[in-house]
Protein backbone atom coordinates (compact mmCIF):
# COMPACT_ATOMS: atom_id res chain seq x y z
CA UNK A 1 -173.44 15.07 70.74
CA UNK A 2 -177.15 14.40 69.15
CA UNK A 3 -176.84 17.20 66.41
CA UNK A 4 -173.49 16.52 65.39
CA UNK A 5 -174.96 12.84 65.09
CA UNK A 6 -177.94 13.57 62.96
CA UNK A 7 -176.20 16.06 60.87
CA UNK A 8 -173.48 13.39 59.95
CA UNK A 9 -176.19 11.11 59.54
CA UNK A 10 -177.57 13.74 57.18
CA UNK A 11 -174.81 13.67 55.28
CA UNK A 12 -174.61 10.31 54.54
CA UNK A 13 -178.25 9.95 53.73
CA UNK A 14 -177.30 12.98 51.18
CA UNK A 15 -174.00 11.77 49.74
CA UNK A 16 -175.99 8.28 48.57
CA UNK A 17 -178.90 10.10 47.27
CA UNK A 18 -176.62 12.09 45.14
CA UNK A 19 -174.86 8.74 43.71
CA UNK A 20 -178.44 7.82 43.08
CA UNK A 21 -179.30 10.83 41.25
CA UNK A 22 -175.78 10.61 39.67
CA UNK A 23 -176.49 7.11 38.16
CA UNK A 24 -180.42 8.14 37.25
CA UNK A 25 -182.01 10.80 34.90
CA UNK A 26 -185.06 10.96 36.59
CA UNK A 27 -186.18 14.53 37.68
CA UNK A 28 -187.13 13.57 41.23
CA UNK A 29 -183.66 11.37 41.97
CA UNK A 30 -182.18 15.19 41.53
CA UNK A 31 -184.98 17.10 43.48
CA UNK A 32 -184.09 14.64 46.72
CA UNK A 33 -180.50 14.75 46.01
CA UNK A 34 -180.84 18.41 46.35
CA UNK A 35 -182.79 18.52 48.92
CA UNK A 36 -180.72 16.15 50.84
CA UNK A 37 -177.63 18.39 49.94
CA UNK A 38 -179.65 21.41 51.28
CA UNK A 39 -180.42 20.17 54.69
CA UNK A 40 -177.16 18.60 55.78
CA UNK A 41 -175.38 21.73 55.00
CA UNK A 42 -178.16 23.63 56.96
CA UNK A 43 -178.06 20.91 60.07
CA UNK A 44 -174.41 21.48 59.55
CA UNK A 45 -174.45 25.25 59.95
CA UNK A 46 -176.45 24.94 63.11
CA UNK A 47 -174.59 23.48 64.85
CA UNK A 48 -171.17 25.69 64.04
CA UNK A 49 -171.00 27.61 66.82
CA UNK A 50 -171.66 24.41 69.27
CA UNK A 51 -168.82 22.74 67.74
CA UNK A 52 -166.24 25.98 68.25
CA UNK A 53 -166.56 24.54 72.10
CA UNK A 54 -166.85 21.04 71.56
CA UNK A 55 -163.76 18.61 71.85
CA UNK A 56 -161.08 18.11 69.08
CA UNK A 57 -162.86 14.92 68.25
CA UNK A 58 -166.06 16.28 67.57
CA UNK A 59 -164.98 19.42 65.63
CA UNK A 60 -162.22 16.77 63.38
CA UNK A 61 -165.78 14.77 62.49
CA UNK A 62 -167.42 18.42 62.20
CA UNK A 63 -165.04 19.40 59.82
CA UNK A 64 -164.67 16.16 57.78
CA UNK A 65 -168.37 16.35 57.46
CA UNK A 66 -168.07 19.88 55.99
CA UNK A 67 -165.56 19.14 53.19
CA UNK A 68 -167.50 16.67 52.29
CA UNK A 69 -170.62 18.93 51.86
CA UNK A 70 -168.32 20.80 49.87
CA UNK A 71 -167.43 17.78 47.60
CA UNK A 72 -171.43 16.91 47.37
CA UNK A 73 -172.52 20.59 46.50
CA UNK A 74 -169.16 20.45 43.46
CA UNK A 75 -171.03 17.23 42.49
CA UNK A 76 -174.62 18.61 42.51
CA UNK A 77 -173.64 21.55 40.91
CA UNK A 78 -171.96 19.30 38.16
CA UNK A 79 -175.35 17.47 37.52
């Protein structure tokens, strides 16, 4: 599934921006890492309802993908 794909790719992309912005006081390492954060929880939303239909493996990757949204926004929120 392309969506699931990007959005985990999303993710990812937004998990090592936030180390980035974890590790660095610079104002714009925080403005991607939220922005990152931001999108990958929005590409993750969109595609909820698909992944209600889509096959166990899919929705286990779907959901490990959201808890770990979860752990990036606790982090983020903690900068």
């Amino acid at each position: 599934m392309d969506s699931l794909k990007e959005a985990l790719q999303q993710v990812e992309i937004a998990e090592r921006n936030l180390l980035d912005a974890q590790g660095n006081t610079d104002p714009q390492h925080f403005q991607r890492a939220t922005q990152d954060v931001h999108y990958a929880q929005t590409l993750l939303n969109s595609i909820h309802d698909t992944m209600l239909k889509a096959n166990q493996e899919d929705q286990k990757e779907y959901h490990r993908a959201q808890e770990r949204m979860r752990l990036l926004e606790e982090a983020l929120a903690s900068l």
